[in-house]
N, C-alpha and C. Protein backbone atom coordinates (compact mmCIF):
# COMPACT_ATOMS: atom_id res chain seq x y z
N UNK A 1 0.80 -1.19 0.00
CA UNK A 1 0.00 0.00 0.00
C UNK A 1 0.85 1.26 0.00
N UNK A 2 2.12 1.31 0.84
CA UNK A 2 3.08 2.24 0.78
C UNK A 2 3.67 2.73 -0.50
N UNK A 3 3.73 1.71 -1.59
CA UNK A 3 4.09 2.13 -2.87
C UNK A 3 2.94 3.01 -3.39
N UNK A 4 1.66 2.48 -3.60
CA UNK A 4 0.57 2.76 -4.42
C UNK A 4 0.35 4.26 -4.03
N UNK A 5 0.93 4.61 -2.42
CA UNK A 5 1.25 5.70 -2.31
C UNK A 5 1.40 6.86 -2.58
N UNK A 6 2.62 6.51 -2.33
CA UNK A 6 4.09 7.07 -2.74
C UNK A 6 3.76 7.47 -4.36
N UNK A 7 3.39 6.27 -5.14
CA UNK A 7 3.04 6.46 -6.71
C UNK A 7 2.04 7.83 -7.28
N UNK A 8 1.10 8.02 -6.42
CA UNK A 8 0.07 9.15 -6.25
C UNK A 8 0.46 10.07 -5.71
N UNK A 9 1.22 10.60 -5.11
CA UNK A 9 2.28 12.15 -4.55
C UNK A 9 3.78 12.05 -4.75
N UNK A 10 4.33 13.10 -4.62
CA UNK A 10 5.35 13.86 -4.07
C UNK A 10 5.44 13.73 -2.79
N UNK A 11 4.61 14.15 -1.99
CA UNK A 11 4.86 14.33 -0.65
C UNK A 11 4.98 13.45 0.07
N UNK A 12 5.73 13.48 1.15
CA UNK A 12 6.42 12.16 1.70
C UNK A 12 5.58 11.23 2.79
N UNK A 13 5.52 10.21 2.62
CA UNK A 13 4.75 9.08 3.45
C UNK A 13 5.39 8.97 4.91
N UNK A 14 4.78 9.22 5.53
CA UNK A 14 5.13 8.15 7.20
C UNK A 14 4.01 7.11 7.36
N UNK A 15 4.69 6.30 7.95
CA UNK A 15 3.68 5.39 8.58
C UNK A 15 3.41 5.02 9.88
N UNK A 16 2.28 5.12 10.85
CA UNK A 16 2.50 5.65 12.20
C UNK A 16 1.79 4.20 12.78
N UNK A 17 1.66 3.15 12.11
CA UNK A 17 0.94 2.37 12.90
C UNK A 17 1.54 0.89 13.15
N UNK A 18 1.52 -0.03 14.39
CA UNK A 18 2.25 -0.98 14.23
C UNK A 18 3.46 -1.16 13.90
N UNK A 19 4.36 0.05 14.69
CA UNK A 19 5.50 -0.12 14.99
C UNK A 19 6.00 -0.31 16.30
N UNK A 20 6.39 -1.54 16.83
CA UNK A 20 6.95 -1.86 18.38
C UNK A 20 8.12 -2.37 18.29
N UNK A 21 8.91 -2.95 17.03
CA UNK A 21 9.98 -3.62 17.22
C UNK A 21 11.10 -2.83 16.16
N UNK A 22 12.74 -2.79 16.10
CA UNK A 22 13.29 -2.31 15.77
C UNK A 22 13.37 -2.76 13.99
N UNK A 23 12.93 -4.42 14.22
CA UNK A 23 12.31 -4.97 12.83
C UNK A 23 10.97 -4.37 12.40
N UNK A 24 10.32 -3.47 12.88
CA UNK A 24 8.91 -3.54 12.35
C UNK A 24 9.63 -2.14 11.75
N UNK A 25 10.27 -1.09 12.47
CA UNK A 25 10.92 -0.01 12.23
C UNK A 25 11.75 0.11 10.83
N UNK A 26 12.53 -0.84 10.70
CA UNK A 26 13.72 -1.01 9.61
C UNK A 26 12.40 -1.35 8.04
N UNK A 27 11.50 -2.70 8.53
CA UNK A 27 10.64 -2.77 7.46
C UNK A 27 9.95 -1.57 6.85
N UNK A 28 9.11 -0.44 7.57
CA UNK A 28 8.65 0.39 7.23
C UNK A 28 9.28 1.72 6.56
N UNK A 29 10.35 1.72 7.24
CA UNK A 29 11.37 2.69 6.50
C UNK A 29 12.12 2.17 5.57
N UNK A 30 12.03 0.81 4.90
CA UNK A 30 12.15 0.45 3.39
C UNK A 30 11.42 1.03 2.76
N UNK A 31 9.99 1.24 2.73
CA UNK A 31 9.61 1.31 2.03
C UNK A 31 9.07 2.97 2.18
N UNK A 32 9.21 3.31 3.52
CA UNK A 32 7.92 4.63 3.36
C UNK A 32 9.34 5.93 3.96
N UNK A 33 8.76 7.26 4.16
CA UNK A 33 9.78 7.95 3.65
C UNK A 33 10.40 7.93 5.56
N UNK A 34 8.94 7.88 6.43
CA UNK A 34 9.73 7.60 7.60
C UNK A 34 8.83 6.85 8.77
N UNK A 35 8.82 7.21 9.93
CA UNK A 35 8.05 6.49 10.73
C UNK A 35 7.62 6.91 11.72
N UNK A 36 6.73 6.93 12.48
CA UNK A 36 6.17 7.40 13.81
C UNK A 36 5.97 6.30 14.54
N UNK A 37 6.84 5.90 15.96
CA UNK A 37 6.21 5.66 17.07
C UNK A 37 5.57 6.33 18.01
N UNK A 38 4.50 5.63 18.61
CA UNK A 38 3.98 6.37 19.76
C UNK A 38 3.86 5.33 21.04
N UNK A 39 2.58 4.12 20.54
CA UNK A 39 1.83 3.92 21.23
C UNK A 39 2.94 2.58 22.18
N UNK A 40 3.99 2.68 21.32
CA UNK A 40 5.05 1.23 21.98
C UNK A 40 5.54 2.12 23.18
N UNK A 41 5.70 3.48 22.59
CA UNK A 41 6.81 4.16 23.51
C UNK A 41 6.22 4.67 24.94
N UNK A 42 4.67 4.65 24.72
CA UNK A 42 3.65 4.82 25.98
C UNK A 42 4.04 3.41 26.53
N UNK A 43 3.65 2.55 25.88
CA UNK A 43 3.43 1.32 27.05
C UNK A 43 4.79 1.43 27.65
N UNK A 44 5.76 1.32 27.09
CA UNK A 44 6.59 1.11 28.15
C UNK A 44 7.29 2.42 29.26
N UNK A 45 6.72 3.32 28.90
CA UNK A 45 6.55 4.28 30.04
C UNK A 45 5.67 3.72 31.33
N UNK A 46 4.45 3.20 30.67
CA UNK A 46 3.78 2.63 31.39
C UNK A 46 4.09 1.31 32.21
N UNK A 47 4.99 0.92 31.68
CA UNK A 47 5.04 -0.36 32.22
C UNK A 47 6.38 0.09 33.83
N UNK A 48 6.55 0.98 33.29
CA UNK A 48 7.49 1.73 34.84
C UNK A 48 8.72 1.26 34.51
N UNK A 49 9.28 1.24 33.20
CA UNK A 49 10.77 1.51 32.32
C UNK A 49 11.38 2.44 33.09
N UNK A 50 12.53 2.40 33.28
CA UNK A 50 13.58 3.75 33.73
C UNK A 50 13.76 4.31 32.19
N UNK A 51 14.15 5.80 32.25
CA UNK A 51 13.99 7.01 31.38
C UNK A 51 15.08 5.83 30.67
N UNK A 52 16.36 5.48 31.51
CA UNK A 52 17.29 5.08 30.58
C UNK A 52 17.16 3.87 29.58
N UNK A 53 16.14 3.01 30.29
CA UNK A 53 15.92 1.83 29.54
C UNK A 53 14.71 2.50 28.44
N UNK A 54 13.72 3.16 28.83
CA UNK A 54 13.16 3.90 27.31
C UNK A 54 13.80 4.25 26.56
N UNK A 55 14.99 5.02 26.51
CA UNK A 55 15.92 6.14 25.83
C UNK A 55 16.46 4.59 24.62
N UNK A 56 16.86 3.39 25.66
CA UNK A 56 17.69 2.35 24.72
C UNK A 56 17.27 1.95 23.88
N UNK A 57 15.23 1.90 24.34
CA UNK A 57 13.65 1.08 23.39
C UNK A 57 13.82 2.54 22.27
N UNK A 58 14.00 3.42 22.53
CA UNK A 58 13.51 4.26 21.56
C UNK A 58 15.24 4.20 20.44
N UNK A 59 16.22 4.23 20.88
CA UNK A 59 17.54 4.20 20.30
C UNK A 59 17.11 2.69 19.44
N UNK A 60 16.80 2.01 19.63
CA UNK A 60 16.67 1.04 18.74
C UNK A 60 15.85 0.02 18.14
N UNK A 61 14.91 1.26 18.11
CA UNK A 61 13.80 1.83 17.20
C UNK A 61 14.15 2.56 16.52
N UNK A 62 15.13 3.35 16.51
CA UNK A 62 15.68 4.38 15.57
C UNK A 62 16.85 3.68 14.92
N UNK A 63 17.68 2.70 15.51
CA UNK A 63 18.71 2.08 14.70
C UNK A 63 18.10 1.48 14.04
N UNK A 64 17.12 0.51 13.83
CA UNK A 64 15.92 -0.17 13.26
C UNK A 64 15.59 0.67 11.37
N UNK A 65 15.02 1.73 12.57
CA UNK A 65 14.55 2.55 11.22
C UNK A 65 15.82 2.60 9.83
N UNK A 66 17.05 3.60 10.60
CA UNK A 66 18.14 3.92 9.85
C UNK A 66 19.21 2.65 9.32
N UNK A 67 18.91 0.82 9.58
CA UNK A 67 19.27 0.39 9.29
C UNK A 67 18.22 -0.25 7.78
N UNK A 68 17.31 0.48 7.44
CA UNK A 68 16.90 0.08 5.97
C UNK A 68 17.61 1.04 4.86
């Protein structure tokens, strides 16, 4: 669906849904121009993560992304 997109604009795609893993991250930024987490990065706030162990969930979620 990200192509069929992309094929119909210029303007650049994110995709904001069903991203929790650094693999779901890397997949989506193959194909789309970038990515939005949110709802992974709540739960584990929620789950009573230290700032530093979020900072590592979100670092690699982002190595994820920048490794497609």
């Amino acid at each position: 669906e990200v192509a069929r997109i992309k094929a119909a604009t210029d303007l650049p795609i994110i995709v904001g849904f069903g991203i929790r893993t650094p693999q779901n991250a890397h997949d989506i930024a193959s194909v789309a121009d970038g990515a939005v987490v949110g709802s992974a990065i709540v739960d584990e706030i929620g789950a009573g993560k230290s700032p530093a162990e979020i900072l590592n969930f979100v670092k690699s979620l982002a190595d994820g992304a920048h490794s497609a």
